[in-house]
C-alpha atoms as a PDB file:
ATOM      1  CA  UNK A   1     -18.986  89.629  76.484  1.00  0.00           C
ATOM      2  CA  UNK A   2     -16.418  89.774  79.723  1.00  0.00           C
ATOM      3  CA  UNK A   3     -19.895  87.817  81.323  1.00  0.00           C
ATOM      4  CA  UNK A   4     -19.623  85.325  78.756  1.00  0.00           C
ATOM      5  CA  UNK A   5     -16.048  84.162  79.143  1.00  0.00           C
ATOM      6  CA  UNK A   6     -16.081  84.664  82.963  1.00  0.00           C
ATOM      7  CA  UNK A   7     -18.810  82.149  83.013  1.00  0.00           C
ATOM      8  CA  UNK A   8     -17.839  79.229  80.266  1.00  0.00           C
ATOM      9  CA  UNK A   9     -13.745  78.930  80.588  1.00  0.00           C
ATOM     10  CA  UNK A  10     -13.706  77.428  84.198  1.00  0.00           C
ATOM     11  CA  UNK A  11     -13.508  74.011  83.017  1.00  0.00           C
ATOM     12  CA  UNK A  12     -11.448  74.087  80.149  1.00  0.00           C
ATOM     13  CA  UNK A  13      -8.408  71.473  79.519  1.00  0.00           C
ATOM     14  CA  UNK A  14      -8.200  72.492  75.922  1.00  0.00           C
ATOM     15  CA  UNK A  15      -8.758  76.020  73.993  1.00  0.00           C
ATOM     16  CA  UNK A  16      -8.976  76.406  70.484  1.00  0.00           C
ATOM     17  CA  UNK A  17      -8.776  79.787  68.901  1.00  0.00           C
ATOM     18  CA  UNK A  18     -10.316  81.306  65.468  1.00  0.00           C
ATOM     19  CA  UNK A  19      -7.603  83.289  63.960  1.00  0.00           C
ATOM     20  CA  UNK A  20      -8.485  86.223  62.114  1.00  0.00           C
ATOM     21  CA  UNK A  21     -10.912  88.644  64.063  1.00  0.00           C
ATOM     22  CA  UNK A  22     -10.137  86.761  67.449  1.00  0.00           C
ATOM     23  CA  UNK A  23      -6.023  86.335  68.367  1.00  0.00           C
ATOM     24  CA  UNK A  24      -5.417  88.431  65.258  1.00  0.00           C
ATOM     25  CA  UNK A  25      -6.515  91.266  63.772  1.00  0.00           C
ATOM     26  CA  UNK A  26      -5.126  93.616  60.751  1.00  0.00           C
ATOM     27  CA  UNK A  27      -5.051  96.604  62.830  1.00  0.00           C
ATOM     28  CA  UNK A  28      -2.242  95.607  65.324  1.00  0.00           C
ATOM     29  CA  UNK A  29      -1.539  91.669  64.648  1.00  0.00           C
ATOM     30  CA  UNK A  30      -1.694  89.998  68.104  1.00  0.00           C
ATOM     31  CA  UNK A  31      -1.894  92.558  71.348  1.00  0.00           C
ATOM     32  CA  UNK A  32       0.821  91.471  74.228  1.00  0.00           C
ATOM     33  CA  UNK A  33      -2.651  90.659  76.333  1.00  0.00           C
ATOM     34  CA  UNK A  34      -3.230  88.188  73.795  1.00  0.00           C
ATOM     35  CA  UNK A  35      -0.072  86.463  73.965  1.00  0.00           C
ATOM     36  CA  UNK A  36       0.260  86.675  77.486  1.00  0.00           C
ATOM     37  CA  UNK A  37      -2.628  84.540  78.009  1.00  0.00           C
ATOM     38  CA  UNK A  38      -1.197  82.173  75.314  1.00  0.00           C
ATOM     39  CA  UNK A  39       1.791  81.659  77.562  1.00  0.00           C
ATOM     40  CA  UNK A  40       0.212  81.831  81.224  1.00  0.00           C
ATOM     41  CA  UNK A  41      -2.680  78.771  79.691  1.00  0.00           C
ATOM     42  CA  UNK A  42       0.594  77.073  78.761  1.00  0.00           C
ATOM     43  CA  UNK A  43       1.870  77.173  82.393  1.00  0.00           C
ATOM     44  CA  UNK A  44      -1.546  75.993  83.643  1.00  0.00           C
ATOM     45  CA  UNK A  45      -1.536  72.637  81.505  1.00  0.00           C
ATOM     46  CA  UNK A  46      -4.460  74.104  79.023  1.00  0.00           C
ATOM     47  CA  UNK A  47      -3.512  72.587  75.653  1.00  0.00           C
ATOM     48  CA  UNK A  48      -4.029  74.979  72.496  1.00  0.00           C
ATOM     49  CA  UNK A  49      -4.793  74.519  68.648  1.00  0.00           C
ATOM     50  CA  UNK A  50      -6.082  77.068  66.113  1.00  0.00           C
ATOM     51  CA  UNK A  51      -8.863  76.690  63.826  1.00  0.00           C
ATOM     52  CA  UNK A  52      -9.000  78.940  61.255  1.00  0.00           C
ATOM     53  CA  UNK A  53     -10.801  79.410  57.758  1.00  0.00           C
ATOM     54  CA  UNK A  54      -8.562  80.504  55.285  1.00  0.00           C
ATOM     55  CA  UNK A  55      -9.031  80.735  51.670  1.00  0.00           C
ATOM     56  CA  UNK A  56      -6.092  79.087  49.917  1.00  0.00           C
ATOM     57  CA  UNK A  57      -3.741  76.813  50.846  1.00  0.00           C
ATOM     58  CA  UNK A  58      -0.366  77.304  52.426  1.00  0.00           C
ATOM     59  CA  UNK A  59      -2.221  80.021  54.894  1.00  0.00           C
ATOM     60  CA  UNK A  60      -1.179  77.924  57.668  1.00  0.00           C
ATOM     61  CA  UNK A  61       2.068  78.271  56.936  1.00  0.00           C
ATOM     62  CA  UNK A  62       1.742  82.024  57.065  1.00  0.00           C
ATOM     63  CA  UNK A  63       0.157  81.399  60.521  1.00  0.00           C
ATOM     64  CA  UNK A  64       2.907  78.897  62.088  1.00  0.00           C
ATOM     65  CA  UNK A  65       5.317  82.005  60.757  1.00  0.00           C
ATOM     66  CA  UNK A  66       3.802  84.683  62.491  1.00  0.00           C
ATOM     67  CA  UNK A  67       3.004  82.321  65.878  1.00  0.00           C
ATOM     68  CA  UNK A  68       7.093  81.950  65.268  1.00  0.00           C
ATOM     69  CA  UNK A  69       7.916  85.175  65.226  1.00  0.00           C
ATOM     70  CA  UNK A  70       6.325  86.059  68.181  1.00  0.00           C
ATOM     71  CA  UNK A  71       7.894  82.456  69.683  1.00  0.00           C
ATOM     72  CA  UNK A  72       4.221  80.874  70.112  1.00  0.00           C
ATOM     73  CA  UNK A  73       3.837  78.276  68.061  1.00  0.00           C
ATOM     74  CA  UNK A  74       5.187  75.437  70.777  1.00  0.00           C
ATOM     75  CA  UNK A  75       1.840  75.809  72.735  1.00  0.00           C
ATOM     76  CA  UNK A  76      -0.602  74.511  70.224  1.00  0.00           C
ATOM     77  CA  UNK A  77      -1.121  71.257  69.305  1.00  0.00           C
ATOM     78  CA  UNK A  78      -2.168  72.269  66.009  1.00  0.00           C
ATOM     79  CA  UNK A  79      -2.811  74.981  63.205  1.00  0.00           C
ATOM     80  CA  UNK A  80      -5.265  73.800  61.134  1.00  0.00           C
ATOM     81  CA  UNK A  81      -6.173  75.659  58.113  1.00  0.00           C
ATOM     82  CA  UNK A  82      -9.154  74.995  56.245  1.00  0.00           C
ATOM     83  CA  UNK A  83      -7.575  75.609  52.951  1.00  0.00           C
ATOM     84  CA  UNK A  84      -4.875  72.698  53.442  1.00  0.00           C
ATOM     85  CA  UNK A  85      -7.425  70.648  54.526  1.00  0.00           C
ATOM     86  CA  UNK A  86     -10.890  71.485  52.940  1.00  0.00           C
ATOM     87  CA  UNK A  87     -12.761  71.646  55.696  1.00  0.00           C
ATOM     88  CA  UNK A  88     -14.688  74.616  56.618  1.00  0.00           C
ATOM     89  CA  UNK A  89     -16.300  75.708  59.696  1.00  0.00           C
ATOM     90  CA  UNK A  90     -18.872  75.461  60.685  1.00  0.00           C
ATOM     91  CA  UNK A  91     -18.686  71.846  59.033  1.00  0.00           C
ATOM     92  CA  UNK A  92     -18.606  69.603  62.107  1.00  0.00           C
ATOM     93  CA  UNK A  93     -15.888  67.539  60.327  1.00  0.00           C
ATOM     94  CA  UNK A  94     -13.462  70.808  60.611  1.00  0.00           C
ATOM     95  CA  UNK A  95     -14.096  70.321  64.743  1.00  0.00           C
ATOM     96  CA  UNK A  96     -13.315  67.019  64.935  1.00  0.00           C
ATOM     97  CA  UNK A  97     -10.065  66.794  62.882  1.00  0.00           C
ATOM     98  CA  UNK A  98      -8.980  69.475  65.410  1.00  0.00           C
ATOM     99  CA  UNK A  99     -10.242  67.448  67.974  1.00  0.00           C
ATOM    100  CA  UNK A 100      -8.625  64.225  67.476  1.00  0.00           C
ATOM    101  CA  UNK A 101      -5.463  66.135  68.167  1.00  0.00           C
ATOM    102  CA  UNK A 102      -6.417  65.933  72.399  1.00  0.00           C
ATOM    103  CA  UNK A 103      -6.999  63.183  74.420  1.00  0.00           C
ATOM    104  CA  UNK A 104     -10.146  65.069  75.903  1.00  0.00           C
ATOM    105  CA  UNK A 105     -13.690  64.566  76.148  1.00  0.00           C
ATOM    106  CA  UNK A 106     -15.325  66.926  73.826  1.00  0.00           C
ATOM    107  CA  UNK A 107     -17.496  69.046  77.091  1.00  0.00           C
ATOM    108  CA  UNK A 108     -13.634  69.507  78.062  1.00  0.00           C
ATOM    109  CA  UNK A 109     -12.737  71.519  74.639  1.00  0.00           C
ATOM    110  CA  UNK A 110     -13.783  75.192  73.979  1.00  0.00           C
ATOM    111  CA  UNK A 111     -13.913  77.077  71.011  1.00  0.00           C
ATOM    112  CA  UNK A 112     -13.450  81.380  71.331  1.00  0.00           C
ATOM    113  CA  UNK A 113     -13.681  82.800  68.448  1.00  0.00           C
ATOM    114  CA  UNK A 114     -15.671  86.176  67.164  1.00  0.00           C
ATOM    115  CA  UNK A 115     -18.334  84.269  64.339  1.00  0.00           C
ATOM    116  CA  UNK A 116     -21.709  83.075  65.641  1.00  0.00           C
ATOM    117  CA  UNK A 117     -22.206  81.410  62.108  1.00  0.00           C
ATOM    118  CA  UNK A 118     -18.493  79.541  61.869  1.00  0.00           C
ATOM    119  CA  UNK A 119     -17.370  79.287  65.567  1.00  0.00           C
ATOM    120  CA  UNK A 120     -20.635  78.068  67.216  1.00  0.00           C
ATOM    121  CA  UNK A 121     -20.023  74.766  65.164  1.00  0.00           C
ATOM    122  CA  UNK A 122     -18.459  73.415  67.660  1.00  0.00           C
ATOM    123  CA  UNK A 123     -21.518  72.882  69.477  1.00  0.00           C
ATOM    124  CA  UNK A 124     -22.688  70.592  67.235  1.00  0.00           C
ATOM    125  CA  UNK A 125     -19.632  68.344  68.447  1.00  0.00           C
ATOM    126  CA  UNK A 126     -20.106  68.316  71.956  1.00  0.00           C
ATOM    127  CA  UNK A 127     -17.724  71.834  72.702  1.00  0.00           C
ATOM    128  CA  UNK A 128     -18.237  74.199  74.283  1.00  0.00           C
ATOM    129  CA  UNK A 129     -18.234  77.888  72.450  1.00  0.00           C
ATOM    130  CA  UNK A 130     -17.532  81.201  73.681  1.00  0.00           C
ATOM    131  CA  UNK A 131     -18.432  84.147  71.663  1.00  0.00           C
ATOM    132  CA  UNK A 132     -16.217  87.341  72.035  1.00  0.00           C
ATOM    133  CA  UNK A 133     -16.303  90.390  70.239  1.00  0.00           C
ATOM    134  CA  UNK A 134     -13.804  91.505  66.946  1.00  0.00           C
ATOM    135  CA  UNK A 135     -11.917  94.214  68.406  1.00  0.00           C
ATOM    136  CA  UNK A 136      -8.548  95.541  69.385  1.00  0.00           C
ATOM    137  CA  UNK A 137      -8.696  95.820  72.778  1.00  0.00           C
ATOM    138  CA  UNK A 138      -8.328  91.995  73.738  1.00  0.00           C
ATOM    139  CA  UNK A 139      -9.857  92.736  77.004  1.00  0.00           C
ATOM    140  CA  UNK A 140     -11.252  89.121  76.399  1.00  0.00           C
ATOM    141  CA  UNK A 141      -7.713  87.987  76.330  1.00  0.00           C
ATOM    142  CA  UNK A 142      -7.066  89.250  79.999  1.00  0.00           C
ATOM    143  CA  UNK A 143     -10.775  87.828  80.943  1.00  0.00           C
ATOM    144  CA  UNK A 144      -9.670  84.675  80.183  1.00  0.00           C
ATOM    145  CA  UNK A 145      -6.020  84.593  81.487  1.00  0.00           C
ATOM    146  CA  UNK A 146      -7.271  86.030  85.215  1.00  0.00           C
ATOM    147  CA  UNK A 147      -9.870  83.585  85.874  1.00  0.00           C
ATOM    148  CA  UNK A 148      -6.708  80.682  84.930  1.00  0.00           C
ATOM    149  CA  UNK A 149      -4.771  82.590  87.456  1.00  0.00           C
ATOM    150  CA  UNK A 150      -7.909  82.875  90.399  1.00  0.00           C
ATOM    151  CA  UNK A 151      -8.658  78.879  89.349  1.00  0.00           C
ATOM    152  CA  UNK A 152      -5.128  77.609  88.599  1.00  0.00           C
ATOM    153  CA  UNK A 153      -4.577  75.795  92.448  1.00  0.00           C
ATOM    154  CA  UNK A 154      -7.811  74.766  92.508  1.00  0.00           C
ATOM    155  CA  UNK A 155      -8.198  73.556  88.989  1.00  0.00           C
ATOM    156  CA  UNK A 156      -5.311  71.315  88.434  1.00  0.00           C
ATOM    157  CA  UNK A 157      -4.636  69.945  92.240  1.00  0.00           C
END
């Protein structure tokens, strides 16, 4: 998994997340790693949405809340919620209303999420997809935010 990020976040300008299983889980909500990372991808210029499957509408108002209450929401773009929009991933129309919300080539967009069936349909619109484990350690989350730090003078000079 660590292999996996190390190797496909380099050239990221844009991140989008899957929600449940990835940034949150029902064991602990989102770890501090987690939301570190949100705030130190902020600082290097990555822009953020969330993509999330949710099963009826006015779940993405339950998200914005909790991204709120832990003063998060201002980094991402977007919080699209399948429900309130009836799209489902891995339905390439769910990628690109996401998407449309950067200015970015699609190679330049990458999904992370924990679902090799849903996630990985961003492939199918040019993005790139990296595939981390459902757990509770959010050692991903660190992965991710360390090789930002090690790139950051490089990457956006």
């Amino acid at each position: 998994m660590a292999e996996d990020v190390i190797q496909r976040i380099d050239r990221a300008r844009a991140i989008v997340f899957d929600w449940a299983g990835t940034l949150w889980t029902s064991k602990i909500g989102m770890s501090n790693a987690a939301q570190n990372m949100i705030r130190h991808l902020h600082e290097c210029s990555i822009q953020m949405a969330i993509l999330s499957n949710t099963e009826k509408p006015g779940d993405a108002e339950w998200l914005r809340r909790k991204l709120n209450e832990l003063d998060l929401l201002q980094y991402f773009e977007v919080v699209f919620s399948s429900a309130d929009y009836g799209l489902h991933k891995p339905d390439p129309e769910a990628f690109y209303a996401v998407g449309r919300f950067f200015n970015l080539q699609p190679h330049h967009i990458y999904m992370i999420g924990d679902s090799k069936t849903c996630d990985s349909g961003s492939w199918k619109v040019g993005w790139q997809f990296v595939h981390v484990e459902s757990d509770t350690s959010f050692q991903w989350a660190k992965i991710v935010q360390d090789k930002f730090s090690k790139e950051k003078k490089q990457f956006f000079i």
